[in-house]
ModelCIF file with pLDDT and N, C-alpha, C, O atoms, coordinates in Angstrom:
data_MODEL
#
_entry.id   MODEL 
#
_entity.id                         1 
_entity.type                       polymer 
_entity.pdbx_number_of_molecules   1 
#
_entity_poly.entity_id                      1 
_entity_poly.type                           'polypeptide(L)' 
_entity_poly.nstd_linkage                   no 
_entity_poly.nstd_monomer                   no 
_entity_poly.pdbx_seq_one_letter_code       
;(UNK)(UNK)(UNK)(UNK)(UNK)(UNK)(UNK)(UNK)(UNK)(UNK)(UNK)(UNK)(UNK)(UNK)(UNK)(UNK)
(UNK)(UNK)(UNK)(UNK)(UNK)(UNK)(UNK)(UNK)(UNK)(UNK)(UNK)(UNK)(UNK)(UNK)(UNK)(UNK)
(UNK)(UNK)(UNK)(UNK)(UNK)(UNK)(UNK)(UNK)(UNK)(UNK)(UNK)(UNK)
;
_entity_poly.pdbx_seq_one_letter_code_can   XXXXXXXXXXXXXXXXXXXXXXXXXXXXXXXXXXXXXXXXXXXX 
_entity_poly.pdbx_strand_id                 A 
#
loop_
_entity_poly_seq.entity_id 
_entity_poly_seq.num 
_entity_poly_seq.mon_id 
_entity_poly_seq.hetero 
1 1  UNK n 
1 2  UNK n 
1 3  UNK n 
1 4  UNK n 
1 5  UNK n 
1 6  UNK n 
1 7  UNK n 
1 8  UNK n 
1 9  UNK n 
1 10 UNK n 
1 11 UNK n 
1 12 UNK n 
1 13 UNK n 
1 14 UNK n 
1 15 UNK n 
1 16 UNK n 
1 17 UNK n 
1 18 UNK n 
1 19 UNK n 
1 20 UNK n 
1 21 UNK n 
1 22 UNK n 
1 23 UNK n 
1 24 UNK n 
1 25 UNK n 
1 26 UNK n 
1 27 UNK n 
1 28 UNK n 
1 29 UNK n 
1 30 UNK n 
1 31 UNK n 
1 32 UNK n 
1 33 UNK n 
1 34 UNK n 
1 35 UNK n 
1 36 UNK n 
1 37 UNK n 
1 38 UNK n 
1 39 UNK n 
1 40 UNK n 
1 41 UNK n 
1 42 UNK n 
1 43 UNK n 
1 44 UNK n 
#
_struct_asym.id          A 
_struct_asym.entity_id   1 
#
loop_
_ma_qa_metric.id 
_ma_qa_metric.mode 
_ma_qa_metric.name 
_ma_qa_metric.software_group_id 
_ma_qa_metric.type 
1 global pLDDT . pLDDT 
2 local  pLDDT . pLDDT 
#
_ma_qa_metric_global.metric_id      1 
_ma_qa_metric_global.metric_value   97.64 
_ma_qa_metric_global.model_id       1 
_ma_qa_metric_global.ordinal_id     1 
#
loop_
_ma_qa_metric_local.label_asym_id 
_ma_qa_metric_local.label_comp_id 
_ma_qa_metric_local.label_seq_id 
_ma_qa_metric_local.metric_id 
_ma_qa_metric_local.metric_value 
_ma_qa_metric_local.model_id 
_ma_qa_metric_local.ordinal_id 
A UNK 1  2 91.00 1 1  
A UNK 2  2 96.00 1 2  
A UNK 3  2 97.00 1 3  
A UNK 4  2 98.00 1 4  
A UNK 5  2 98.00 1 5  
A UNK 6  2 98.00 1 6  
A UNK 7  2 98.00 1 7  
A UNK 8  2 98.00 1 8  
A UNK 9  2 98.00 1 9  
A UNK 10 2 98.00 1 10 
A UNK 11 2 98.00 1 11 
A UNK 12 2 98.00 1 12 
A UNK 13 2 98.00 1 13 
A UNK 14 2 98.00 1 14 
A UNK 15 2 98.00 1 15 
A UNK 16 2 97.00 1 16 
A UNK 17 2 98.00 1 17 
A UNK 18 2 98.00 1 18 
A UNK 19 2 98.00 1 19 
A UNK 20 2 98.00 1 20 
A UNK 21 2 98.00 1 21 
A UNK 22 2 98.00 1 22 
A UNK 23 2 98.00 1 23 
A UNK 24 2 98.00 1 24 
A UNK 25 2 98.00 1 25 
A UNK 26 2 98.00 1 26 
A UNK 27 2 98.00 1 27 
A UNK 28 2 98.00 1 28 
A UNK 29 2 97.00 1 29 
A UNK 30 2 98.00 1 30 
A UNK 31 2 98.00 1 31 
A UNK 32 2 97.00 1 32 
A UNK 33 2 98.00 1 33 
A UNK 34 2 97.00 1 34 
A UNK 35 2 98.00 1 35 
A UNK 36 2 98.00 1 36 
A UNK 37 2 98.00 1 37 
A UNK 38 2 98.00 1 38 
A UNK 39 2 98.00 1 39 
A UNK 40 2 98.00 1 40 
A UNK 41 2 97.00 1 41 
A UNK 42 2 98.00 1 42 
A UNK 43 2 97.00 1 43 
A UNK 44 2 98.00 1 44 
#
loop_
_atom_site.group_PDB 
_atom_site.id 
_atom_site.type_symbol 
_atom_site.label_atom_id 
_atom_site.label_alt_id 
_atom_site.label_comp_id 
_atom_site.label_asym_id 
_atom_site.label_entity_id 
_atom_site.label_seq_id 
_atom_site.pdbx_PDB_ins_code 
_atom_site.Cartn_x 
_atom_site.Cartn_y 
_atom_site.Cartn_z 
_atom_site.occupancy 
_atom_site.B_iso_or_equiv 
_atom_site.pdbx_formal_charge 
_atom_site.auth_seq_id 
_atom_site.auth_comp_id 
_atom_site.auth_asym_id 
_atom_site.auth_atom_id 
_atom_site.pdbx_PDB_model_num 
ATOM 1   N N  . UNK A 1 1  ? -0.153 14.672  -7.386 1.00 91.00 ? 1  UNK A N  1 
ATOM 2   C CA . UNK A 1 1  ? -0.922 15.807  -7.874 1.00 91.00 ? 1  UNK A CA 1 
ATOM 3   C C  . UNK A 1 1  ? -0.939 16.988  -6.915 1.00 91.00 ? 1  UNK A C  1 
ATOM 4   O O  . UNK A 1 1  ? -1.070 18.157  -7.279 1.00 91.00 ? 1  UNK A O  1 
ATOM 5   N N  . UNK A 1 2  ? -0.749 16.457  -5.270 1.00 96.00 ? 2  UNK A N  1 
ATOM 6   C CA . UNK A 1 2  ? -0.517 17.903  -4.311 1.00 96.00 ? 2  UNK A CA 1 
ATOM 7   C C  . UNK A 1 2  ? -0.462 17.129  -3.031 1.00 96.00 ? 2  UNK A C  1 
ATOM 8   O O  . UNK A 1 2  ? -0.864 16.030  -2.649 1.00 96.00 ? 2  UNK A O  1 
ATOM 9   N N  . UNK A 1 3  ? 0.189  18.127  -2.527 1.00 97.00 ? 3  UNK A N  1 
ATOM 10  C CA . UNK A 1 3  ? -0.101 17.599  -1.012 1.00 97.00 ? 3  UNK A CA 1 
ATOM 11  C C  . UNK A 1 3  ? -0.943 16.371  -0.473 1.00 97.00 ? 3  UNK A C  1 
ATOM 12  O O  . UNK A 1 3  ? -2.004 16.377  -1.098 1.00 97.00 ? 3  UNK A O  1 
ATOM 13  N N  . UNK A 1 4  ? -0.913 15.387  0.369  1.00 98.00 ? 4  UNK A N  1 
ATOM 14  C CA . UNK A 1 4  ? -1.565 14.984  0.552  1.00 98.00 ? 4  UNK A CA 1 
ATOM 15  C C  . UNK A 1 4  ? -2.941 14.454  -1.023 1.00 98.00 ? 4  UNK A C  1 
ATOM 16  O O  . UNK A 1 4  ? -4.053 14.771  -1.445 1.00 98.00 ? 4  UNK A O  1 
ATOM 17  N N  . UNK A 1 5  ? -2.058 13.712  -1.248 1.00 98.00 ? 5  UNK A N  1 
ATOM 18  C CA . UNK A 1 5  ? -2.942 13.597  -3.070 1.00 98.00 ? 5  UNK A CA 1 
ATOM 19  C C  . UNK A 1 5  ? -2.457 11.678  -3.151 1.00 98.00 ? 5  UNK A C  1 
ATOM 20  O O  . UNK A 1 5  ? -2.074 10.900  -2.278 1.00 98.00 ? 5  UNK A O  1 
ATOM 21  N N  . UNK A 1 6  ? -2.772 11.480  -4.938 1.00 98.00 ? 6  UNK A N  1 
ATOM 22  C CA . UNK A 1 6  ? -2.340 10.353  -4.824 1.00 98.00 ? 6  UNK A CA 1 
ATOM 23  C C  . UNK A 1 6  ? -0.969 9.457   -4.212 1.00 98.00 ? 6  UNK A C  1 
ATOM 24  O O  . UNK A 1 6  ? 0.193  9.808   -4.417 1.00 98.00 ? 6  UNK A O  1 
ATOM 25  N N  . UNK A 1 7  ? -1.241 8.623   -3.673 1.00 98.00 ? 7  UNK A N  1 
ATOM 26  C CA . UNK A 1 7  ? 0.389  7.899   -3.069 1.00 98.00 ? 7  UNK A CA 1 
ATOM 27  C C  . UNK A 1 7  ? 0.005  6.369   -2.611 1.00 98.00 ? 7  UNK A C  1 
ATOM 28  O O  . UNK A 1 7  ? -0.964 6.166   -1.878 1.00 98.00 ? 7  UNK A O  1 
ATOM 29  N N  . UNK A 1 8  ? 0.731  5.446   -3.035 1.00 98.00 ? 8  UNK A N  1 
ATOM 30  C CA . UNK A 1 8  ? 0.507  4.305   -2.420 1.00 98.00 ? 8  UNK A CA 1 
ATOM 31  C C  . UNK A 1 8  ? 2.262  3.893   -1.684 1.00 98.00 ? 8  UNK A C  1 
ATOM 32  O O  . UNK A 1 8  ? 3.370  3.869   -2.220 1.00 98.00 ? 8  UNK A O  1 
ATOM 33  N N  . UNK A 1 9  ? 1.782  3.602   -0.175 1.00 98.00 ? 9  UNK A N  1 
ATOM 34  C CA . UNK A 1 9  ? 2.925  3.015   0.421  1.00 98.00 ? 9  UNK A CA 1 
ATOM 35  C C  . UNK A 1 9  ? 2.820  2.020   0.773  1.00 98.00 ? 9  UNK A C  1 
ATOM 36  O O  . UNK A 1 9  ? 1.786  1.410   1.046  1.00 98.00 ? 9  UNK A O  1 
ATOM 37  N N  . UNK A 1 10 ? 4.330  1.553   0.848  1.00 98.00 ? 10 UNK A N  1 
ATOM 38  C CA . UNK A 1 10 ? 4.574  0.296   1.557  1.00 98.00 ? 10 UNK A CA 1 
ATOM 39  C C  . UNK A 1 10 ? 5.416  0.592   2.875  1.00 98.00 ? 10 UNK A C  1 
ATOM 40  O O  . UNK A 1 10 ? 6.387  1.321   2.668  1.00 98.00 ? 10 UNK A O  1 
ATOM 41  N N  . UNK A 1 11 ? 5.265  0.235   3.987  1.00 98.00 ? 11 UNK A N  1 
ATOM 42  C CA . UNK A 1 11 ? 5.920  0.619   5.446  1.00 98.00 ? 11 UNK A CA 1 
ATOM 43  C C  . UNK A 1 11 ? 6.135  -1.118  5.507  1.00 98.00 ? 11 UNK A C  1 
ATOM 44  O O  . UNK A 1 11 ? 5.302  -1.991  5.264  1.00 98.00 ? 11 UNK A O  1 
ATOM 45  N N  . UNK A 1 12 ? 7.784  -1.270  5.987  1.00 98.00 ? 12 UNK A N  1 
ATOM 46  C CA . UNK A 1 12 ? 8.302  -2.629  6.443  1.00 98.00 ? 12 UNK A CA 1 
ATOM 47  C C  . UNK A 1 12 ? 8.450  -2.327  7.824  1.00 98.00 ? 12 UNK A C  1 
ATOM 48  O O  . UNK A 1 12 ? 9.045  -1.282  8.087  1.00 98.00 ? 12 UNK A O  1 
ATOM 49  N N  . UNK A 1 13 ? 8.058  -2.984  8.702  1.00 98.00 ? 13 UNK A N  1 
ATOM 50  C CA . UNK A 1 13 ? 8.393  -2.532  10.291 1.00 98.00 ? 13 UNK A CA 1 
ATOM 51  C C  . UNK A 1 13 ? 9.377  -3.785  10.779 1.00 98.00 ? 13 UNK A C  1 
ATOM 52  O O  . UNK A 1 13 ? 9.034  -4.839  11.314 1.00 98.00 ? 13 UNK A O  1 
ATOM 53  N N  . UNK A 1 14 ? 10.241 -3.489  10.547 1.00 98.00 ? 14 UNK A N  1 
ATOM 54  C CA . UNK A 1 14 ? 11.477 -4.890  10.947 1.00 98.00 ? 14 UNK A CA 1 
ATOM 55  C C  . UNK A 1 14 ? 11.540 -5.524  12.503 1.00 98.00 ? 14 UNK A C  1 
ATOM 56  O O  . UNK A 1 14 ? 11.930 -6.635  12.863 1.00 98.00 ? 14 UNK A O  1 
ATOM 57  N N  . UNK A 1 15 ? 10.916 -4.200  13.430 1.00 98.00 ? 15 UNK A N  1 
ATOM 58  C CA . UNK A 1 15 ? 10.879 -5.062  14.506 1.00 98.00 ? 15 UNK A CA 1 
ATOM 59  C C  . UNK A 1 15 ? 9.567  -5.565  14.817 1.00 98.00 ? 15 UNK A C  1 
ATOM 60  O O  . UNK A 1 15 ? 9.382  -5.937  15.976 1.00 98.00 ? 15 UNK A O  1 
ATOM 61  N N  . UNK A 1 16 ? 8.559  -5.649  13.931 1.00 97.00 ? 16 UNK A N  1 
ATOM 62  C CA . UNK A 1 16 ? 7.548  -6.826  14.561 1.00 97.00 ? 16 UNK A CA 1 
ATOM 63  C C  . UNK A 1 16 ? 7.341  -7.612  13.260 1.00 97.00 ? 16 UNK A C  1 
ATOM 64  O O  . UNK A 1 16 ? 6.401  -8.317  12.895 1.00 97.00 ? 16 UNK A O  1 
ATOM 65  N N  . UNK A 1 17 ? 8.718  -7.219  12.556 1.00 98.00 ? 17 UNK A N  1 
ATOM 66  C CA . UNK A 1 17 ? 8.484  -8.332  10.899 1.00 98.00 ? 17 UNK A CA 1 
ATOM 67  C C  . UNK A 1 17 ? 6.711  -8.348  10.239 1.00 98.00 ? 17 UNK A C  1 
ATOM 68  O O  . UNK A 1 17 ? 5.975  -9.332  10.169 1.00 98.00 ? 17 UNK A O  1 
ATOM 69  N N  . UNK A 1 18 ? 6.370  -6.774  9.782  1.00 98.00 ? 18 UNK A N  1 
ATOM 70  C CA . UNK A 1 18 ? 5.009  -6.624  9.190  1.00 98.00 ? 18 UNK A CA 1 
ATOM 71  C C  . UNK A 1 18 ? 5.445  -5.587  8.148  1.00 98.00 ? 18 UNK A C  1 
ATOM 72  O O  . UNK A 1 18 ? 6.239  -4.652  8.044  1.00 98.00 ? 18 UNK A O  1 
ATOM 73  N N  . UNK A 1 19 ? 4.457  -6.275  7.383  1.00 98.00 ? 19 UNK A N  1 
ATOM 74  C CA . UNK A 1 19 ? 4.364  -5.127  6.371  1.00 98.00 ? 19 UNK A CA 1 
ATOM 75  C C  . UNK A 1 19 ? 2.871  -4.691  5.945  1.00 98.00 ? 19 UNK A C  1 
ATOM 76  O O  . UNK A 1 19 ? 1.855  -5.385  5.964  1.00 98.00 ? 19 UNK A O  1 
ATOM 77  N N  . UNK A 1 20 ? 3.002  -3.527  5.610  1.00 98.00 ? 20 UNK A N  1 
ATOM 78  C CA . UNK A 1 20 ? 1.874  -2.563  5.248  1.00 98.00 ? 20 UNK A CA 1 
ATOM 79  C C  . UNK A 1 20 ? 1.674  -1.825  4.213  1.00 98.00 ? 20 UNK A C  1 
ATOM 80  O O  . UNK A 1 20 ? 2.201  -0.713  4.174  1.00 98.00 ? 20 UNK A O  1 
ATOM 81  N N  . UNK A 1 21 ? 0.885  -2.276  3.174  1.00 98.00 ? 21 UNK A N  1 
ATOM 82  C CA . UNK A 1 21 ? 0.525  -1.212  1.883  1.00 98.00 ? 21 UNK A CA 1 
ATOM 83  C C  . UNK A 1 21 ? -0.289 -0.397  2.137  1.00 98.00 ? 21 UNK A C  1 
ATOM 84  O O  . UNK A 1 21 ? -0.782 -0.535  3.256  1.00 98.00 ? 21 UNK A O  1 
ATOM 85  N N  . UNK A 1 22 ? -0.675 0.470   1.521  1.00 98.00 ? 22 UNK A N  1 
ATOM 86  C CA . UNK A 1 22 ? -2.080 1.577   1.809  1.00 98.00 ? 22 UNK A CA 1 
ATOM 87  C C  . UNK A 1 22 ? -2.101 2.804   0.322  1.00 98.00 ? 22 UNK A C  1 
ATOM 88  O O  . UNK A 1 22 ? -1.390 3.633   -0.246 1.00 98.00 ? 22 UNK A O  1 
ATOM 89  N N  . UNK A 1 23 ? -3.038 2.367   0.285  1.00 98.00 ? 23 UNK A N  1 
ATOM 90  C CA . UNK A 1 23 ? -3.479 3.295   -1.269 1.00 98.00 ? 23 UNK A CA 1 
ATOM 91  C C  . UNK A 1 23 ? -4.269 4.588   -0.973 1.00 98.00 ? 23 UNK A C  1 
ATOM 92  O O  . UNK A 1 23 ? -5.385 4.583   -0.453 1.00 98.00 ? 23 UNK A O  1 
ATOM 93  N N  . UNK A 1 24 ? -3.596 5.693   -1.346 1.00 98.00 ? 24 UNK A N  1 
ATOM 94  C CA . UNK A 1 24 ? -4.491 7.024   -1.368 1.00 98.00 ? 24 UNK A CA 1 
ATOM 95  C C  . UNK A 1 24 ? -5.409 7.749   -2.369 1.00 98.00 ? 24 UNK A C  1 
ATOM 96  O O  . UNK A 1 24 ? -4.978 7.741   -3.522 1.00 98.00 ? 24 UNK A O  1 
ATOM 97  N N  . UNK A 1 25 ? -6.380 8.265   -2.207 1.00 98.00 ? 25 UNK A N  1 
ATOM 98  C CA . UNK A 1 25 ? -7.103 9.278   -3.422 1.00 98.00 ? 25 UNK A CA 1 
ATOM 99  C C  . UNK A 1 25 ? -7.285 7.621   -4.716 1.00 98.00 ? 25 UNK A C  1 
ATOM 100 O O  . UNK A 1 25 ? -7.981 6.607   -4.663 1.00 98.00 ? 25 UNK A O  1 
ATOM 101 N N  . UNK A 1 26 ? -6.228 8.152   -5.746 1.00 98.00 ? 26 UNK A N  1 
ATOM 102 C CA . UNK A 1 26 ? -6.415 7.377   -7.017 1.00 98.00 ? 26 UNK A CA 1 
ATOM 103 C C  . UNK A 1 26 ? -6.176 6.182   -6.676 1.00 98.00 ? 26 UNK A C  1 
ATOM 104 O O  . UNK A 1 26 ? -7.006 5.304   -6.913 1.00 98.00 ? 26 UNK A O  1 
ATOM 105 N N  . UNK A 1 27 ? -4.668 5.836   -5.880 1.00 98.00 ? 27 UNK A N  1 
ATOM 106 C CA . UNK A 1 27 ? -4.415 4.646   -5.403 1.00 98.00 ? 27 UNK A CA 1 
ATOM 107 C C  . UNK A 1 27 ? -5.565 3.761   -4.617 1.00 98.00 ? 27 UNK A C  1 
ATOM 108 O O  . UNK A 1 27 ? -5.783 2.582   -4.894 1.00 98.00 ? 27 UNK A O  1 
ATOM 109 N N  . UNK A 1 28 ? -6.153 4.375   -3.767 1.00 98.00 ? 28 UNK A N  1 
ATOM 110 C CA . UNK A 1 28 ? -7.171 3.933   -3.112 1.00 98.00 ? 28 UNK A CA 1 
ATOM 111 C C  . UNK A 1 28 ? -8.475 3.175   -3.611 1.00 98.00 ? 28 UNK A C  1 
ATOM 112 O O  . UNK A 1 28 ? -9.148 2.274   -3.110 1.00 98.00 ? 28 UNK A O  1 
ATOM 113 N N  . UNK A 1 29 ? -8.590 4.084   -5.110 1.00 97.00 ? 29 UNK A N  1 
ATOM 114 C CA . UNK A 1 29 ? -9.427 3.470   -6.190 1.00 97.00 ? 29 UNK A CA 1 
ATOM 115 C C  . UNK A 1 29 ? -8.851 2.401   -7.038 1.00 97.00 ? 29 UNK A C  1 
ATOM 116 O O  . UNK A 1 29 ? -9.584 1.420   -7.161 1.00 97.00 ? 29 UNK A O  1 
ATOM 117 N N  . UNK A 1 30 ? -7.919 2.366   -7.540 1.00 98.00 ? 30 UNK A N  1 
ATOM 118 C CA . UNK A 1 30 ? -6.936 1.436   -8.742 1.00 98.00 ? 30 UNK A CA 1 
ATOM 119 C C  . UNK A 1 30 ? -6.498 0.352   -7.400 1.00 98.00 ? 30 UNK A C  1 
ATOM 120 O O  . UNK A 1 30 ? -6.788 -0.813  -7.673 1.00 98.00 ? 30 UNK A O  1 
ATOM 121 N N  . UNK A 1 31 ? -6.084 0.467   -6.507 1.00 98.00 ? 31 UNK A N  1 
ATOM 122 C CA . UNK A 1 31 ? -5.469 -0.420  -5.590 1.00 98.00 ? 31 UNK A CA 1 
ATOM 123 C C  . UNK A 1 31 ? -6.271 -0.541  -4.349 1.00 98.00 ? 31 UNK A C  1 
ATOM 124 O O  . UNK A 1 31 ? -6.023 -0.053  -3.246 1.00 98.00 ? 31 UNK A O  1 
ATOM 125 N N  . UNK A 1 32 ? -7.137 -1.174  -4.667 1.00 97.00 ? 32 UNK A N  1 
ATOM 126 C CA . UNK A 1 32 ? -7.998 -1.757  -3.191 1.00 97.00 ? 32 UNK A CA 1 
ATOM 127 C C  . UNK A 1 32 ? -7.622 -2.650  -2.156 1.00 97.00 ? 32 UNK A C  1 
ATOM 128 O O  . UNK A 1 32 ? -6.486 -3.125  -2.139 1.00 97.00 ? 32 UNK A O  1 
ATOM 129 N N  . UNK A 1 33 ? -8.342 -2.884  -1.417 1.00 98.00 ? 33 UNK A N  1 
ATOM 130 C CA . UNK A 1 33 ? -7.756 -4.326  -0.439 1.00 98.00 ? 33 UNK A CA 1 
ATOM 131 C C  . UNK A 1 33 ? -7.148 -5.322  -1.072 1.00 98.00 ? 33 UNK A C  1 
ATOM 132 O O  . UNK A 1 33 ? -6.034 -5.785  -0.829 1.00 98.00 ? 33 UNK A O  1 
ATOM 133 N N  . UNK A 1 34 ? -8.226 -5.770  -2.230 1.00 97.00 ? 34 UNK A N  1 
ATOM 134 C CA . UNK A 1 34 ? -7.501 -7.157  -2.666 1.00 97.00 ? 34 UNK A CA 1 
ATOM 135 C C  . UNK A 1 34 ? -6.449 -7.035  -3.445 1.00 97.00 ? 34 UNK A C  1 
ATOM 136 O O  . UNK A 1 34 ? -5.472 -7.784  -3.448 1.00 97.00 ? 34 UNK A O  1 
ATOM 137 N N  . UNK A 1 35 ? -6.627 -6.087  -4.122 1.00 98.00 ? 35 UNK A N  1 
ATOM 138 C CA . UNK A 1 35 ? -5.230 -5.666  -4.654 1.00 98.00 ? 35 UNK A CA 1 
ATOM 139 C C  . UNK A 1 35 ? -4.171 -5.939  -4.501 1.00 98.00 ? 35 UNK A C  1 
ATOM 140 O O  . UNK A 1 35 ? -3.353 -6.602  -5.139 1.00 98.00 ? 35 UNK A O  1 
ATOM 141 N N  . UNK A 1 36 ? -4.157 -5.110  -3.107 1.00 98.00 ? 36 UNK A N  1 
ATOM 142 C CA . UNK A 1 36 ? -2.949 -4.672  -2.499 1.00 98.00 ? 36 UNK A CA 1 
ATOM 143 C C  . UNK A 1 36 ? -2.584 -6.185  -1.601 1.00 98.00 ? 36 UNK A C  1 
ATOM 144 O O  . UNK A 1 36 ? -1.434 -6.614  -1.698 1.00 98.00 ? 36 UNK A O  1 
ATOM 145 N N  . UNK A 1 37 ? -3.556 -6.919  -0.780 1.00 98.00 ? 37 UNK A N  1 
ATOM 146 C CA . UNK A 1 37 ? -3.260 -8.642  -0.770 1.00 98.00 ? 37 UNK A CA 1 
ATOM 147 C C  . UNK A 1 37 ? -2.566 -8.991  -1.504 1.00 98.00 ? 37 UNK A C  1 
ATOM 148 O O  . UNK A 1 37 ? -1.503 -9.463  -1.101 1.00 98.00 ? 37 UNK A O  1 
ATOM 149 N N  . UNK A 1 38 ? -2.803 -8.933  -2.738 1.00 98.00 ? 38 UNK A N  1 
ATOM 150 C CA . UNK A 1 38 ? -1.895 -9.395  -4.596 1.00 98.00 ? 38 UNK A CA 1 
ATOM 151 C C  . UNK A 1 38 ? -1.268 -9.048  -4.412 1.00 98.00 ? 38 UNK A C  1 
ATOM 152 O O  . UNK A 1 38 ? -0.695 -10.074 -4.044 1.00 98.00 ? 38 UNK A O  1 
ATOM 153 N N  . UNK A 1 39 ? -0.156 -7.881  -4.170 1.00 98.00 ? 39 UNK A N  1 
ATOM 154 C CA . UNK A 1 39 ? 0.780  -7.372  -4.316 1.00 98.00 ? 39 UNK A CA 1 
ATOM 155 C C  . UNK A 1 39 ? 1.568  -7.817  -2.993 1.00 98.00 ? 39 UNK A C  1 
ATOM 156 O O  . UNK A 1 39 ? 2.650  -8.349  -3.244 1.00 98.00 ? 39 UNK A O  1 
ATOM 157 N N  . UNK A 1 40 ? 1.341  -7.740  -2.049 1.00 98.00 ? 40 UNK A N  1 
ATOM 158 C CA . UNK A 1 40 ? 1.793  -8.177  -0.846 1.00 98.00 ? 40 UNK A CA 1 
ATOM 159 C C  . UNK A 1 40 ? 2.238  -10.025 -0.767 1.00 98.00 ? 40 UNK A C  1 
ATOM 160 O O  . UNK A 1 40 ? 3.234  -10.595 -0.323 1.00 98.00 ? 40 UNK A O  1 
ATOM 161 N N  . UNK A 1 41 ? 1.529  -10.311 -1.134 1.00 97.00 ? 41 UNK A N  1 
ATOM 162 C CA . UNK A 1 41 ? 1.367  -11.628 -1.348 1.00 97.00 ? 41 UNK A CA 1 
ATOM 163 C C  . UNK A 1 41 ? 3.015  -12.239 -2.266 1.00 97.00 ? 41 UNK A C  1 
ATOM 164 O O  . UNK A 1 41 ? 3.790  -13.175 -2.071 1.00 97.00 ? 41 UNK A O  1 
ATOM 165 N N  . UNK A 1 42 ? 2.933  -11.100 -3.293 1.00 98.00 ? 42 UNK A N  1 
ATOM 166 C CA . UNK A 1 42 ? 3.915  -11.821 -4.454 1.00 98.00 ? 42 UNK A CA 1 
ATOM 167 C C  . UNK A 1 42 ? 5.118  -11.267 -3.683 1.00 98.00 ? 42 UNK A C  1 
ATOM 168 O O  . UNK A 1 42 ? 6.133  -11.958 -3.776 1.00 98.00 ? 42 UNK A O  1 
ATOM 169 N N  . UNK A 1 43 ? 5.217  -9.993  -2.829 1.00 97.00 ? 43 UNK A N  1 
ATOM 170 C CA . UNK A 1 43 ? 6.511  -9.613  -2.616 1.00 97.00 ? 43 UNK A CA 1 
ATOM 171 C C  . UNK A 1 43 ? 6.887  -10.371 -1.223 1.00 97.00 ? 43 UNK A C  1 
ATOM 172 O O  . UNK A 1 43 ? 8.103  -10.343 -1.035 1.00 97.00 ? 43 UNK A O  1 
ATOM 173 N N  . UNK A 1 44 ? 6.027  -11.164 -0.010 1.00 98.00 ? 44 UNK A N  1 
ATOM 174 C CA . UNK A 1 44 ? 6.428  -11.970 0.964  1.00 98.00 ? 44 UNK A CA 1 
ATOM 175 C C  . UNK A 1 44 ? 7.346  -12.574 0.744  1.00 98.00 ? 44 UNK A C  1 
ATOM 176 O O  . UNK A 1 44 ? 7.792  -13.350 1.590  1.00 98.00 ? 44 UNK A O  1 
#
């Protein structure tokens, strides 16, 4: 929607083998912690 607006990422960091989701604005609402656990979870 703008700058700095809705976005949900995923960051793979290969050299300490982690991964990281993070939900913004809307994402932040629709995709919460546990959520995003769920989602993380199925793609491990």
């Amino acid at each position: 929607d703008k700058p700095h607006g809705n976005a949900v990422i995923l960051t793979l960091d290969m050299n300490n083998r982690e991964v990281y989701l993070a939900g913004f604005y809307k994402a932040e609402q629709y995709l919460d912690d546990r959520r995003l656990d769920k989602i993380r979870t199925k793609l491990t």
